[in-house]
PDB file of N, CA and C in Angstrom:
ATOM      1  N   UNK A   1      16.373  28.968   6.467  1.00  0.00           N
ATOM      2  CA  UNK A   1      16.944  28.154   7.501  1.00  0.00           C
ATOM      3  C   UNK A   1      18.292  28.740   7.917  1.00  0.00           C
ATOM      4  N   UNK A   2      18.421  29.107   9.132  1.00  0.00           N
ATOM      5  CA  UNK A   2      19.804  29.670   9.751  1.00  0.00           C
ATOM      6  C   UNK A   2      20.333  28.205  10.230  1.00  0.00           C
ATOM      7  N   UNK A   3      19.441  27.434  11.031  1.00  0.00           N
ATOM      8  CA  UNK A   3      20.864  26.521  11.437  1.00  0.00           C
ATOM      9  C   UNK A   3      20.613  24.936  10.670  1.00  0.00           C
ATOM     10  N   UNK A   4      19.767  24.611  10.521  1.00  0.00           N
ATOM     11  CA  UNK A   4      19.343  23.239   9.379  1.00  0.00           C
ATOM     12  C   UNK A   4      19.849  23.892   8.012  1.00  0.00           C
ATOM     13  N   UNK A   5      21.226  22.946   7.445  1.00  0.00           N
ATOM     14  CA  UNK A   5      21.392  22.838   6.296  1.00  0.00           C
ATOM     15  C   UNK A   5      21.021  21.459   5.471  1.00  0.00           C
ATOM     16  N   UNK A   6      20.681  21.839   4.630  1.00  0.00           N
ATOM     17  CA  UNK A   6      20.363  20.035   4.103  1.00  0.00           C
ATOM     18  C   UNK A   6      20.726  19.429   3.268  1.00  0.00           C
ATOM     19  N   UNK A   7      21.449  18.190   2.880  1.00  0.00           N
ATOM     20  CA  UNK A   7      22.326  18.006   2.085  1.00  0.00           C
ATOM     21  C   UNK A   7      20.966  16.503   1.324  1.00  0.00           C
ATOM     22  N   UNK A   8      20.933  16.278  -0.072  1.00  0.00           N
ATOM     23  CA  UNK A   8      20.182  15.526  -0.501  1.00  0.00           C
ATOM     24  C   UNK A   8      21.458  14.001  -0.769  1.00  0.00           C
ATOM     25  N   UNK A   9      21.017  13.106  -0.820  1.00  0.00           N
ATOM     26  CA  UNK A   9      21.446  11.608  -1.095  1.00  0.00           C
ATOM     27  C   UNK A   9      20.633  10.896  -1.723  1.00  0.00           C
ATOM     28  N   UNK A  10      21.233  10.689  -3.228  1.00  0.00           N
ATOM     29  CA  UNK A  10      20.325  10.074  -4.122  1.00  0.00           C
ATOM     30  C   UNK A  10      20.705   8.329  -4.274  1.00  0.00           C
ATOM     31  N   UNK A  11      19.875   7.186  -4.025  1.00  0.00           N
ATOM     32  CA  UNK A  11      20.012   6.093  -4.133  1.00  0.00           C
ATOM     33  C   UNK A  11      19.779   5.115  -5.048  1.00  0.00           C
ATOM     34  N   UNK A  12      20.309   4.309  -5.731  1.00  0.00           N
ATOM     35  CA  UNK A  12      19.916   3.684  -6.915  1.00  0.00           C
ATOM     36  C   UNK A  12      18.444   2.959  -6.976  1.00  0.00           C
ATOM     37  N   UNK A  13      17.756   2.595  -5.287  1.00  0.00           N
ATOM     38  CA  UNK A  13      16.179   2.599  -5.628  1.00  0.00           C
ATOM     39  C   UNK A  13      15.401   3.420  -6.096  1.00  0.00           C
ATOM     40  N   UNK A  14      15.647   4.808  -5.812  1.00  0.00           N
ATOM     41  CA  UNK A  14      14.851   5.813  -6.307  1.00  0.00           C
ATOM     42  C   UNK A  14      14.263   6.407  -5.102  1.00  0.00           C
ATOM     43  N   UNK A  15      15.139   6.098  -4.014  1.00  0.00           N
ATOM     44  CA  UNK A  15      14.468   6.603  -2.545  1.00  0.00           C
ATOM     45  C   UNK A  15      15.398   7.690  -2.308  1.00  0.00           C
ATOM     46  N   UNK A  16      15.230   8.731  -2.404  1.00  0.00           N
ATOM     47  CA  UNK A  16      16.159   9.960  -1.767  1.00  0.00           C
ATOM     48  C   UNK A  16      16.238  10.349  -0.088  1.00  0.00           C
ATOM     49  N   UNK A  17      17.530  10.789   0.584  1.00  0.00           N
ATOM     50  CA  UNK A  17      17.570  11.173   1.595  1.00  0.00           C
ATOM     51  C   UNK A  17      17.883  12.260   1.915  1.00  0.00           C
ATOM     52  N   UNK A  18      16.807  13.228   2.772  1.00  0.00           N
ATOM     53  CA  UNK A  18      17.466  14.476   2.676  1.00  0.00           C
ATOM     54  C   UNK A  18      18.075  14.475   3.997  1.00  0.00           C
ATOM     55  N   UNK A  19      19.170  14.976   4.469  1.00  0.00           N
ATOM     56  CA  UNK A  19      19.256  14.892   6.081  1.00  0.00           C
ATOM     57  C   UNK A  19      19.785  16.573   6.318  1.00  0.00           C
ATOM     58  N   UNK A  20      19.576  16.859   7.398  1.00  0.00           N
ATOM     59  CA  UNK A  20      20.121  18.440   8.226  1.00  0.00           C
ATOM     60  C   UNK A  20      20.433  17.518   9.762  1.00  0.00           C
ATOM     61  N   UNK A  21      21.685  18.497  10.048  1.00  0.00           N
ATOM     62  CA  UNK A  21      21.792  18.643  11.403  1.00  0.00           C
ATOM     63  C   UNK A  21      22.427  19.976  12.085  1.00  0.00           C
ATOM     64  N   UNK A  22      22.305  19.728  12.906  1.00  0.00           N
ATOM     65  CA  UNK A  22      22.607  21.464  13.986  1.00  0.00           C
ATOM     66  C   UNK A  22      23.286  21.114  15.086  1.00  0.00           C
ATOM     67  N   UNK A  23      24.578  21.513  15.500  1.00  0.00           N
ATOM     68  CA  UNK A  23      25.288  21.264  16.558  1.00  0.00           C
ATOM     69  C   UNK A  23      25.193  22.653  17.489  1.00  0.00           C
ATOM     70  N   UNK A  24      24.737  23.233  18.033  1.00  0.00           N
ATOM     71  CA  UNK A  24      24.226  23.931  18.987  1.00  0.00           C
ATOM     72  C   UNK A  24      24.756  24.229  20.268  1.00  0.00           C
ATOM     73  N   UNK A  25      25.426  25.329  20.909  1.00  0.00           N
ATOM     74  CA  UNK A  25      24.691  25.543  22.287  1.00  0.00           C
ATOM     75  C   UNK A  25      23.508  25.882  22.865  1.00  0.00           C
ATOM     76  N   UNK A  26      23.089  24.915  24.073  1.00  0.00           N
ATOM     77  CA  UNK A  26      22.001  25.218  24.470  1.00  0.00           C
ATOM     78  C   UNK A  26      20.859  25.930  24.601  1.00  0.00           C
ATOM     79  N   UNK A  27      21.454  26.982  24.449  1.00  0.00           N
ATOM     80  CA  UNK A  27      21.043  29.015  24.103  1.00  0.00           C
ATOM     81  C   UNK A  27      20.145  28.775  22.606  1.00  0.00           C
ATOM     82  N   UNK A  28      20.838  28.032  21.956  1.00  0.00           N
ATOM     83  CA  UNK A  28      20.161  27.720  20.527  1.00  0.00           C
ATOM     84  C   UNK A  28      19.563  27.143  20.311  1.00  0.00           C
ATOM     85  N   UNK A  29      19.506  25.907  20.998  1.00  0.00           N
ATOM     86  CA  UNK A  29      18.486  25.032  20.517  1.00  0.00           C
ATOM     87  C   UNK A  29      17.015  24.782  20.745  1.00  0.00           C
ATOM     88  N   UNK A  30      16.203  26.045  21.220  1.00  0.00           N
ATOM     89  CA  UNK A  30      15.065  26.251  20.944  1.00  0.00           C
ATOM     90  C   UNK A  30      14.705  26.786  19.388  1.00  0.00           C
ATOM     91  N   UNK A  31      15.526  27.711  19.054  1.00  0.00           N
ATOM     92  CA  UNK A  31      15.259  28.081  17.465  1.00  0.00           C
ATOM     93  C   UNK A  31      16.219  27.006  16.326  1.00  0.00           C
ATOM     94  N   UNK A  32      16.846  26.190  16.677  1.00  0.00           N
ATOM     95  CA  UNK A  32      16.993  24.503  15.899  1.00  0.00           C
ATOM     96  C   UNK A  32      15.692  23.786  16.003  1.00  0.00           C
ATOM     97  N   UNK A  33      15.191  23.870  17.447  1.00  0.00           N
ATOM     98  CA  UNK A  33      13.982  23.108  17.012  1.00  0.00           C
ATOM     99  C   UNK A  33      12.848  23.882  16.532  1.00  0.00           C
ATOM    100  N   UNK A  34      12.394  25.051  16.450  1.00  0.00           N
ATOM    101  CA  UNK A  34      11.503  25.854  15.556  1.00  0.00           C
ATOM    102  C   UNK A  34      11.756  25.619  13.649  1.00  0.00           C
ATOM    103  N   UNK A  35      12.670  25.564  13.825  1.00  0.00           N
ATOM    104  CA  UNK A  35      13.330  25.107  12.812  1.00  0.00           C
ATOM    105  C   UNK A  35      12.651  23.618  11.883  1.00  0.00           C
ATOM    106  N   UNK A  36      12.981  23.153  13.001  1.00  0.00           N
ATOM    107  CA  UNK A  36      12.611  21.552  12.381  1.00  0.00           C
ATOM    108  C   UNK A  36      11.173  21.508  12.715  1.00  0.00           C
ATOM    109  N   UNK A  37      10.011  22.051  13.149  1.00  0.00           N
ATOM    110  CA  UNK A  37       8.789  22.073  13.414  1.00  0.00           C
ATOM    111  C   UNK A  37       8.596  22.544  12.332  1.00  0.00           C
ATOM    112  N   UNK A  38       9.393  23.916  11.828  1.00  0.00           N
ATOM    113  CA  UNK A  38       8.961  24.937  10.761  1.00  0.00           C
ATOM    114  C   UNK A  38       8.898  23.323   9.110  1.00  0.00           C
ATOM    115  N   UNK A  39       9.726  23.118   8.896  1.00  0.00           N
ATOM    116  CA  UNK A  39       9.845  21.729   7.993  1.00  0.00           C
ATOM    117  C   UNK A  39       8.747  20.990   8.273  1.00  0.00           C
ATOM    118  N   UNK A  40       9.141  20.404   9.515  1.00  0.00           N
ATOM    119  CA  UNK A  40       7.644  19.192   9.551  1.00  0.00           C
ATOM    120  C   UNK A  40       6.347  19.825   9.317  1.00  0.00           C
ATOM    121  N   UNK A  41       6.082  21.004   9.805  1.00  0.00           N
ATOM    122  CA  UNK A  41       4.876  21.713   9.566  1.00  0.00           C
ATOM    123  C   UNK A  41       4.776  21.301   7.894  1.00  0.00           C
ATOM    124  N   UNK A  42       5.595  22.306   7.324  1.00  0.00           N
ATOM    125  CA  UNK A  42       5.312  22.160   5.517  1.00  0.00           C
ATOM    126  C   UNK A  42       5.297  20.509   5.080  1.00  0.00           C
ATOM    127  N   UNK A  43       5.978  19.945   5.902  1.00  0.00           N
ATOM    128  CA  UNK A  43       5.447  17.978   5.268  1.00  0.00           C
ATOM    129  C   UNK A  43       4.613  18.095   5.280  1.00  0.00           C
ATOM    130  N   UNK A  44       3.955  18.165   6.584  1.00  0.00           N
ATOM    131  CA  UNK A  44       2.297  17.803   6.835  1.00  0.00           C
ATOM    132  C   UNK A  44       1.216  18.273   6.029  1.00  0.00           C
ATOM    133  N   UNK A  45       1.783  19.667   5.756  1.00  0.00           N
ATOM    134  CA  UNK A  45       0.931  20.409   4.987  1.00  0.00           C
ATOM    135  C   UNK A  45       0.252  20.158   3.589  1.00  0.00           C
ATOM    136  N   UNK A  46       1.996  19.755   2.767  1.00  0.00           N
ATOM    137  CA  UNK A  46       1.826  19.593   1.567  1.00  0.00           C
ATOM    138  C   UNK A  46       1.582  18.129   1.002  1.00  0.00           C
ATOM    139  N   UNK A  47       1.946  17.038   1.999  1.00  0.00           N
ATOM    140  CA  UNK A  47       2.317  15.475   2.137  1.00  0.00           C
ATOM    141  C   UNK A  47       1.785  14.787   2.956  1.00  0.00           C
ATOM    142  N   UNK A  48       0.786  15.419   4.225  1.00  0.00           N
ATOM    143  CA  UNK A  48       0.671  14.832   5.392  1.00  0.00           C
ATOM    144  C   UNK A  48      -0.118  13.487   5.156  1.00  0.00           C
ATOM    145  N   UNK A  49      -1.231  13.384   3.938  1.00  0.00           N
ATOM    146  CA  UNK A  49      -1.634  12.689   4.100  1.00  0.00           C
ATOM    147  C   UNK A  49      -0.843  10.773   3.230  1.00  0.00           C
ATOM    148  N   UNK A  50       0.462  11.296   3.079  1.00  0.00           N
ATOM    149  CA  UNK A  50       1.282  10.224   2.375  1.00  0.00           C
ATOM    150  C   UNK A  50       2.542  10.135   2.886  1.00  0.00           C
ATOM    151  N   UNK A  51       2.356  10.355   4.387  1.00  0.00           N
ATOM    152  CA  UNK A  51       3.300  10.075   5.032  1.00  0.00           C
ATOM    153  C   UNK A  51       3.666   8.681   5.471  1.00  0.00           C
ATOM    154  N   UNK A  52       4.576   8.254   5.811  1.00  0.00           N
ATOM    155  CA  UNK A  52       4.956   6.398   5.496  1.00  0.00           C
ATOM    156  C   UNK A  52       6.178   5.925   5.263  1.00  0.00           C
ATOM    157  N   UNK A  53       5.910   5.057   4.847  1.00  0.00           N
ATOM    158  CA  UNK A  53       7.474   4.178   4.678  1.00  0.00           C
ATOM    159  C   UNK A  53       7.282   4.082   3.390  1.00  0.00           C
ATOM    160  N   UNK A  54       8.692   5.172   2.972  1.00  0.00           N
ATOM    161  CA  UNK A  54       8.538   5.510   1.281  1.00  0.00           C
ATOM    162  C   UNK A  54       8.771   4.134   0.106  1.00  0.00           C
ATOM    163  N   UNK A  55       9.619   2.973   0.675  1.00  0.00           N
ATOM    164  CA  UNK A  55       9.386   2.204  -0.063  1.00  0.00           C
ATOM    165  C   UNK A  55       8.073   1.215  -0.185  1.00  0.00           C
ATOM    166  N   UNK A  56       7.015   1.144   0.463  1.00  0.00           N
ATOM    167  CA  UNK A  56       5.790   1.026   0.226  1.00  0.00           C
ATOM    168  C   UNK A  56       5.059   2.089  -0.887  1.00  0.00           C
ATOM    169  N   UNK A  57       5.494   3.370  -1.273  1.00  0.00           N
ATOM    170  CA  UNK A  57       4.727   4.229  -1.439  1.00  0.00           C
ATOM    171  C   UNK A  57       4.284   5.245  -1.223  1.00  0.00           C
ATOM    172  N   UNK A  58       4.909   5.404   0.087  1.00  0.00           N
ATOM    173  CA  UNK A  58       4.388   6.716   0.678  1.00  0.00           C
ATOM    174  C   UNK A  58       5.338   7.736   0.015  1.00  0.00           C
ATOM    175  N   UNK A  59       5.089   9.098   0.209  1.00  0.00           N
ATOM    176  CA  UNK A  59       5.711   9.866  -0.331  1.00  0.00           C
ATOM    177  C   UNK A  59       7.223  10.482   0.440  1.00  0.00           C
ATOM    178  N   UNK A  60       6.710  10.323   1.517  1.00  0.00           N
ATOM    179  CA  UNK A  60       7.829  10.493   2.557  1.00  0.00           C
ATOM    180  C   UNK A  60       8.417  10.054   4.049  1.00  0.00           C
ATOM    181  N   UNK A  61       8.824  10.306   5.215  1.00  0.00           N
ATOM    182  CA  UNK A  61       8.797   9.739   6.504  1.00  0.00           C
ATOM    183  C   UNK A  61      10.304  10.434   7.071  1.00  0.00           C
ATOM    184  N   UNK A  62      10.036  10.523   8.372  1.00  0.00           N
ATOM    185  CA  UNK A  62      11.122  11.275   8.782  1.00  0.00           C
ATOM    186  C   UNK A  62      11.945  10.818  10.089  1.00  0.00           C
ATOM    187  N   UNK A  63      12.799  11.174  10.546  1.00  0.00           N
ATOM    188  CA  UNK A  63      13.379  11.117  12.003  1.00  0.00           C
ATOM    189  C   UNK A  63      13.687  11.674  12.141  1.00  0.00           C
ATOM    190  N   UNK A  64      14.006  12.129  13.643  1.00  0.00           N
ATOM    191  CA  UNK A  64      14.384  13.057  14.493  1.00  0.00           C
ATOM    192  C   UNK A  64      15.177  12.399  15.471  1.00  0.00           C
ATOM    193  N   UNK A  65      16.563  12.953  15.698  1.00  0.00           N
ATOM    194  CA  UNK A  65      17.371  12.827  16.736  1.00  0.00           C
ATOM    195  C   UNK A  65      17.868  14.141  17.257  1.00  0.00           C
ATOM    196  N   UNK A  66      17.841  13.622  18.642  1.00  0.00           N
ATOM    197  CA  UNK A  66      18.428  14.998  19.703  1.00  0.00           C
ATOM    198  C   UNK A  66      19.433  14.575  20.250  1.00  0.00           C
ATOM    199  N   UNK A  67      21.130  14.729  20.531  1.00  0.00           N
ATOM    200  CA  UNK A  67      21.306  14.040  21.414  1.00  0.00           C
ATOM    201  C   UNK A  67      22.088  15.503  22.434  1.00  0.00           C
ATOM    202  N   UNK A  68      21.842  15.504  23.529  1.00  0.00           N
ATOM    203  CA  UNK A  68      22.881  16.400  24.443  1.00  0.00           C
ATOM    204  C   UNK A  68      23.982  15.901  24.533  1.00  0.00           C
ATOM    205  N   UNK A  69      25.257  16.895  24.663  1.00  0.00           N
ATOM    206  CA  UNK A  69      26.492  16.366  24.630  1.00  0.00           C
ATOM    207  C   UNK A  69      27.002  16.698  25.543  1.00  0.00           C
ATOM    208  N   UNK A  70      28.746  16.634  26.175  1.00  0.00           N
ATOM    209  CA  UNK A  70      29.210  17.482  26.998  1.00  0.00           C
ATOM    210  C   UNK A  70      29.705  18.750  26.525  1.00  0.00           C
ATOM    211  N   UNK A  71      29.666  19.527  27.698  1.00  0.00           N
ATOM    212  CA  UNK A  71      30.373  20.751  27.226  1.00  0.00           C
ATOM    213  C   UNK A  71      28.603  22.271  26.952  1.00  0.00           C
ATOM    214  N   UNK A  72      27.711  21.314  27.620  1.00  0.00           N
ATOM    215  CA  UNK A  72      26.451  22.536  26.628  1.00  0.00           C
ATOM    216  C   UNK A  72      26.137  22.271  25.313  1.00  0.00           C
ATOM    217  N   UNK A  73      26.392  21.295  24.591  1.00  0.00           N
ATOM    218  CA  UNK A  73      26.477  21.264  22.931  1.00  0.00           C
ATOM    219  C   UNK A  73      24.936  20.318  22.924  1.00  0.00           C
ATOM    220  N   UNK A  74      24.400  20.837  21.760  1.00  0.00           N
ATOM    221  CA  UNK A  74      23.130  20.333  21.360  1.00  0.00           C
ATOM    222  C   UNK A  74      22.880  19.784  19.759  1.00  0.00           C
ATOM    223  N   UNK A  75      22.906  18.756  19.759  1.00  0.00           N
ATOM    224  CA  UNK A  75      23.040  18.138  17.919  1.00  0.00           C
ATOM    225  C   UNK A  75      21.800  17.131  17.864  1.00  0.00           C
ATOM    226  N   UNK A  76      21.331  18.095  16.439  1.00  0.00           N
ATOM    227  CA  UNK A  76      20.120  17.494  16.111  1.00  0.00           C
ATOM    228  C   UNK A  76      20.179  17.428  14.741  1.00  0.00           C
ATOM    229  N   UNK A  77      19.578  15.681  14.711  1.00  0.00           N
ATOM    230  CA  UNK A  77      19.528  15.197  13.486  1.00  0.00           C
ATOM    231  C   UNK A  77      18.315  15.325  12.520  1.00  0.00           C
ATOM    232  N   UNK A  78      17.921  15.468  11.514  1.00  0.00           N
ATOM    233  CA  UNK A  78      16.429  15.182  11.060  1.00  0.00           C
ATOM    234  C   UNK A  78      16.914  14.648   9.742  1.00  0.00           C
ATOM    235  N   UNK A  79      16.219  13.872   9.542  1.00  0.00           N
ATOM    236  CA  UNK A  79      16.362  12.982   8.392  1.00  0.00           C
ATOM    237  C   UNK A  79      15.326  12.705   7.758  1.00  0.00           C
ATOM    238  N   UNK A  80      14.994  12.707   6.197  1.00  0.00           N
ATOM    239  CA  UNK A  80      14.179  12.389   5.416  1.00  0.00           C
ATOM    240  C   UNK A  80      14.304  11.532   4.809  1.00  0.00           C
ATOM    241  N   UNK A  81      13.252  10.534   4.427  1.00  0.00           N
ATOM    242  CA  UNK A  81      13.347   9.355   3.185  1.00  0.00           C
ATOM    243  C   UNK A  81      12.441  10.020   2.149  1.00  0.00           C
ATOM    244  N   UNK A  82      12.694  10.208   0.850  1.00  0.00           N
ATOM    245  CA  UNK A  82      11.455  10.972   0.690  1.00  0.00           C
ATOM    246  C   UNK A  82      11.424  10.515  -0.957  1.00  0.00           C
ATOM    247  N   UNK A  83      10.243  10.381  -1.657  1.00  0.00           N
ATOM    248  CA  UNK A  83      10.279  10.046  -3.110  1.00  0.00           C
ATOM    249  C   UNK A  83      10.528  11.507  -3.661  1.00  0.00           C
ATOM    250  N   UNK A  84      10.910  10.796  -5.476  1.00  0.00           N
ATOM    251  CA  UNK A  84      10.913  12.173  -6.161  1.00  0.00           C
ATOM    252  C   UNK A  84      10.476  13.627  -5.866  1.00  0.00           C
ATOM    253  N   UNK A  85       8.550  13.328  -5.703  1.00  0.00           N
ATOM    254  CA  UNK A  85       8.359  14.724  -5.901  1.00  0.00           C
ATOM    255  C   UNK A  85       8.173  15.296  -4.328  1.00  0.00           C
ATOM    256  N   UNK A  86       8.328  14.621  -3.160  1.00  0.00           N
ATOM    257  CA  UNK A  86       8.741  15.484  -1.889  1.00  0.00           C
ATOM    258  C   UNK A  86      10.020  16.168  -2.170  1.00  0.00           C
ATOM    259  N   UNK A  87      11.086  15.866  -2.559  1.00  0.00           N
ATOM    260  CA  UNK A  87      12.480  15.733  -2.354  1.00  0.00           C
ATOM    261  C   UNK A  87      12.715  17.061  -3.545  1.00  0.00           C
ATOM    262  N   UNK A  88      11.942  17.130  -4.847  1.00  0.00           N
ATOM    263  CA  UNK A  88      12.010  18.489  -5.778  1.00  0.00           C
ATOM    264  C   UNK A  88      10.847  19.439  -4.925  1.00  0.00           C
ATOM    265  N   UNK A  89       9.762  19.050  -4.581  1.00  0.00           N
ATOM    266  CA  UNK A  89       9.138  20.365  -3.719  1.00  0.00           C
ATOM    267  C   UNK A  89       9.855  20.555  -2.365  1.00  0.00           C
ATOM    268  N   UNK A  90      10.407  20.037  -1.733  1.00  0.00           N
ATOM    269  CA  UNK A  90      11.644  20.152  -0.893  1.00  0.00           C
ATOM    270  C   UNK A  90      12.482  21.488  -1.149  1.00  0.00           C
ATOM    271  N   UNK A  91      12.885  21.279  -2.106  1.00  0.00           N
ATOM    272  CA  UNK A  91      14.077  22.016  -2.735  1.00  0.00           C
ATOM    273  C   UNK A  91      13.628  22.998  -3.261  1.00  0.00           C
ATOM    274  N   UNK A  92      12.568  23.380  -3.945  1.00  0.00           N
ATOM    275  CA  UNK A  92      12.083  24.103  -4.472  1.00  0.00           C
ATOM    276  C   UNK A  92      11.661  25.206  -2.920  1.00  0.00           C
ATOM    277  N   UNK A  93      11.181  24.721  -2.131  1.00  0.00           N
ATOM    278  CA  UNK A  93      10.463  25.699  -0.988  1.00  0.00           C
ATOM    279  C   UNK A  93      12.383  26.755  -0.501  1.00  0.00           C
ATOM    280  N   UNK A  94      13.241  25.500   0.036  1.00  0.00           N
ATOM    281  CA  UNK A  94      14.581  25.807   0.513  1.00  0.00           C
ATOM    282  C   UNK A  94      15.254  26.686  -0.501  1.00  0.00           C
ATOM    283  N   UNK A  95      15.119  26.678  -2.150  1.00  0.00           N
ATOM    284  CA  UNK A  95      15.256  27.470  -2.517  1.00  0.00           C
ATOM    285  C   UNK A  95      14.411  28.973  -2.537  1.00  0.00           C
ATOM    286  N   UNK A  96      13.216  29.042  -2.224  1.00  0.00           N
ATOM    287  CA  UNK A  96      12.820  30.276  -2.229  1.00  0.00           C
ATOM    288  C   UNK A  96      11.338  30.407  -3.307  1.00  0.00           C
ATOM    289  N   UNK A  97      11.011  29.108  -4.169  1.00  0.00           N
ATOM    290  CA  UNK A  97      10.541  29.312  -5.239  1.00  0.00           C
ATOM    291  C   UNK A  97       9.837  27.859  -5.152  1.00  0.00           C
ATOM    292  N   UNK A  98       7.980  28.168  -4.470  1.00  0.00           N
ATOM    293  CA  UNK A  98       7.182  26.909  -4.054  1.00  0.00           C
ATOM    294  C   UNK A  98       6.668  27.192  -5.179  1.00  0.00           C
ATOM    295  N   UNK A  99       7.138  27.182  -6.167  1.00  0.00           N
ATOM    296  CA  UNK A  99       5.605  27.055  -7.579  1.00  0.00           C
ATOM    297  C   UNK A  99       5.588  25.684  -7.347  1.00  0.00           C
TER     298      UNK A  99
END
């Protein structure tokens, strides 16, 4: 990931949040959003079928915010709710090492 960094937030339910964002000029924000396709792709892949509202159960669920600013600036949010083992295979891929 060049422009999604992701910072994890651990909660005393046991619901983790991962969030990235990208503040962008315009010029960029086609490969911010390849970016965040490139991620959602691997949810789907590895999770798609336990996607949801993680405090029901599901394993994970996401958002996406875009907002345009002044000035050319482009900031995009993506946000994860995600249980334990999305949130360590998460980390595990961002580190480099999907065993």
């Amino acid at each position: 990931m060049q422009y999604l960094l992701f910072d994890l937030t651990d909660s005393s339910d046991g619901i983790l949040t991962l969030e990235a964002m990208a503040s962008t000029r315009e010029a960029q924000h086609p490969a911010v959003m390849a970016e965040v396709a490139q991620v959602l792709a691997w949810a789907q892949a590895e999770f798609g079928n336990r996607q949801g509202v993680v405090e029901d159960g599901a394993a994970w669920d996401h958002e996406l915010l875009v907002q345009h600013e002044e000035g050319g600036w482009v900031t995009v949010t993506l946000t994860f709710s995600a249980s334990q083992e999305f949130a360590g295979a998460f980390q595990r891929v961002l580190e480099g090492s999907d065993e």
